[in-house]
C-alpha atoms as a PDB file:
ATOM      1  CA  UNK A   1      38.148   2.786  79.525  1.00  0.00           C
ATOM      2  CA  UNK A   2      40.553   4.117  76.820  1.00  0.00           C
ATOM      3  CA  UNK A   3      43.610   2.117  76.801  1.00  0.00           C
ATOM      4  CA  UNK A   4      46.790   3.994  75.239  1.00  0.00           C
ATOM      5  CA  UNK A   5      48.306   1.270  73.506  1.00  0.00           C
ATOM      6  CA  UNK A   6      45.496   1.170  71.286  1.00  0.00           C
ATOM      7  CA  UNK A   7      46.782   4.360  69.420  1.00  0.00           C
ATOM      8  CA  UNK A   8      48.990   4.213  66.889  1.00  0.00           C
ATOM      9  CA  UNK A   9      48.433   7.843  64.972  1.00  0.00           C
ATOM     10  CA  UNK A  10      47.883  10.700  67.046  1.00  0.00           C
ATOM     11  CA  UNK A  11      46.482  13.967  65.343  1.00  0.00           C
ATOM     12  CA  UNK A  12      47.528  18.137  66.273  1.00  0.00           C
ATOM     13  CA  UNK A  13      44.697  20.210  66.203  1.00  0.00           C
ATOM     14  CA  UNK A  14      45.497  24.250  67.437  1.00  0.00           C
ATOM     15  CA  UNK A  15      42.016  26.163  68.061  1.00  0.00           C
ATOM     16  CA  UNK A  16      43.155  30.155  67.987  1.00  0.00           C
ATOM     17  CA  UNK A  17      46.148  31.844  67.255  1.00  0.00           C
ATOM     18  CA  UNK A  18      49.310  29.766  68.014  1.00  0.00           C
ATOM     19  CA  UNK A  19      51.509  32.626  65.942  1.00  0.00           C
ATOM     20  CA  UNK A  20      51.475  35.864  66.603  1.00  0.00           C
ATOM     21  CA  UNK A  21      53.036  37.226  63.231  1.00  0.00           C
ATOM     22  CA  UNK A  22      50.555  35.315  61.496  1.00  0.00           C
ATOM     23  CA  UNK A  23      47.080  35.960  62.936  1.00  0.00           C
ATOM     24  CA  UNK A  24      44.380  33.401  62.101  1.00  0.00           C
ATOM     25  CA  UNK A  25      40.858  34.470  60.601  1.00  0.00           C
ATOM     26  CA  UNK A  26      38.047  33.229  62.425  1.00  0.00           C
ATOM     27  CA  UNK A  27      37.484  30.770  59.393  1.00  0.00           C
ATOM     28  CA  UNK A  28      40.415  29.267  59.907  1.00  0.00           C
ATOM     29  CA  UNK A  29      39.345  28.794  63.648  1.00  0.00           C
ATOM     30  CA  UNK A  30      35.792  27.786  62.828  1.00  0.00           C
ATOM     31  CA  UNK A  31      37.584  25.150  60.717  1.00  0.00           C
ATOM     32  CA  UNK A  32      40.537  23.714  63.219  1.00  0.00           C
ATOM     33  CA  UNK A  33      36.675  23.473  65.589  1.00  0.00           C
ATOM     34  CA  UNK A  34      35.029  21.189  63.001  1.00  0.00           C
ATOM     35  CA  UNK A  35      38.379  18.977  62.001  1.00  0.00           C
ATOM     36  CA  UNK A  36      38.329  18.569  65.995  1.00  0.00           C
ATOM     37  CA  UNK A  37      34.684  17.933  65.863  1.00  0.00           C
ATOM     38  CA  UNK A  38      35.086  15.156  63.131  1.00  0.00           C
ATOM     39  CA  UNK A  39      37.810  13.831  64.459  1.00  0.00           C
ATOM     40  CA  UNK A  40      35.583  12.695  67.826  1.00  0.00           C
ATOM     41  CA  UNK A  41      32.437  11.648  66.204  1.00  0.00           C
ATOM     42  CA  UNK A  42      33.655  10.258  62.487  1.00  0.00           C
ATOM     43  CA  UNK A  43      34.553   6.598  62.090  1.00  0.00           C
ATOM     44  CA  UNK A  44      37.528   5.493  63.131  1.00  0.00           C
ATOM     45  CA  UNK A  45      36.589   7.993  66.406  1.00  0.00           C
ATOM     46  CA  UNK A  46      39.264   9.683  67.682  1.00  0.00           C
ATOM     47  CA  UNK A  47      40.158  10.264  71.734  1.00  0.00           C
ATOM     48  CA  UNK A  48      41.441  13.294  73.159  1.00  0.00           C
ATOM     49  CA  UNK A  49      44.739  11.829  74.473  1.00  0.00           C
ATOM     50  CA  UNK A  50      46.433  15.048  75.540  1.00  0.00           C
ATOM     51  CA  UNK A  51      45.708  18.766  75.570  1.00  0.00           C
ATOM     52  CA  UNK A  52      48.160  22.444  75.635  1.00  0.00           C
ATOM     53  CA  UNK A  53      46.564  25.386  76.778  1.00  0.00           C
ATOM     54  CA  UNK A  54      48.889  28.438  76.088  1.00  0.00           C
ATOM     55  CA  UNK A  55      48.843  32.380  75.773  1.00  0.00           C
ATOM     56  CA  UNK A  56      51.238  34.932  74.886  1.00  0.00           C
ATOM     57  CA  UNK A  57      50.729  38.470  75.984  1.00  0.00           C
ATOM     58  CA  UNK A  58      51.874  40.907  73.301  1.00  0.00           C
ATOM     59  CA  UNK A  59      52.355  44.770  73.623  1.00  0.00           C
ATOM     60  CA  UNK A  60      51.190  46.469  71.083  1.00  0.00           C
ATOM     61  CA  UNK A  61      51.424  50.841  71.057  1.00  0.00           C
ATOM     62  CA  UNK A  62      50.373  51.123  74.311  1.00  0.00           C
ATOM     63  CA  UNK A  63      48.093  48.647  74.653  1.00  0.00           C
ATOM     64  CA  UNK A  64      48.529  44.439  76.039  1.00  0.00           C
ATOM     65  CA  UNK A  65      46.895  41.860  73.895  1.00  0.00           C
ATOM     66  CA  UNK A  66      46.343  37.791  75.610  1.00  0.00           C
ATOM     67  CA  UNK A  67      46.348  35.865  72.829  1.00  0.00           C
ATOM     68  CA  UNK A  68      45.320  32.069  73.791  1.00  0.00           C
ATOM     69  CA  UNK A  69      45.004  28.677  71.954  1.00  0.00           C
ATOM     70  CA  UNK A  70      44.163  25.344  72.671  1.00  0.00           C
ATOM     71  CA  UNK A  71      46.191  22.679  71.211  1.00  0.00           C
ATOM     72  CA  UNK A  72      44.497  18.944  71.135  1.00  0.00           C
ATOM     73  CA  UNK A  73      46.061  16.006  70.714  1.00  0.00           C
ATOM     74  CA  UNK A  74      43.501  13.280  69.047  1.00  0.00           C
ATOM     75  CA  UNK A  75      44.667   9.332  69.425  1.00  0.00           C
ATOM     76  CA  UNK A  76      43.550   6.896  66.342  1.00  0.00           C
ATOM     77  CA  UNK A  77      43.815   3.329  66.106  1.00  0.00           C
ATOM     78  CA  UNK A  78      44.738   4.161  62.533  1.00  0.00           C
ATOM     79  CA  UNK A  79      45.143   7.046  60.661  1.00  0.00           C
ATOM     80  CA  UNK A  80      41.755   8.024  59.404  1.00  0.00           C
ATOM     81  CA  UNK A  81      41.284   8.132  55.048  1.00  0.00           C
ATOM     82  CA  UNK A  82      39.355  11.118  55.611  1.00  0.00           C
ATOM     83  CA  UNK A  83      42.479  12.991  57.511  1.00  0.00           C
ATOM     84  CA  UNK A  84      44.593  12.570  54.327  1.00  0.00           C
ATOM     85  CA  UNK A  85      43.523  16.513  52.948  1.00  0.00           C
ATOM     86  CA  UNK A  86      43.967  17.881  56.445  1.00  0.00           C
END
């Protein structure tokens, strides 16, 4: 069991577009997917302590566009050395 009081620096990670004047490349995606990814499995591992899911619907001409993004929220004993670049 994952005890909360354990974390003391909590990481933002947003898979997809969170912005919709600023659309993300799927690059940018591909590389929120594998901070996320070595945020679980590098040492210290990190815990998903919390999680958004959100969309916006935009109209654009005449057509609607869903864009949706995950948002996770990764708890650390400590901050990681490794997180200091991202």
């Amino acid at each position: 069991m994952f005890d909360l009081s354990d974390v003391k620096f909590v990481k933002r990670i947003v898979v997809g577009t969170d912005n919709p004047s600023r659309m993300r490349s799927e690059e940018e995606i591909e590389a929120a997917r594998a901070l996320l990814n070595r945020c679980l499995t590098d040492a210290p591992r990190g815990t998903i302590v919390g999680m958004e899911k959100s969309f916006t619907i935009l109209q654009i001409g005449e057509h609607q566009v869903v864009l949706q993004w995950l948002c996770y929220h990764v708890g650390f004993p400590r901050k990681p050395a490794w997180l200091e670049g991202a």
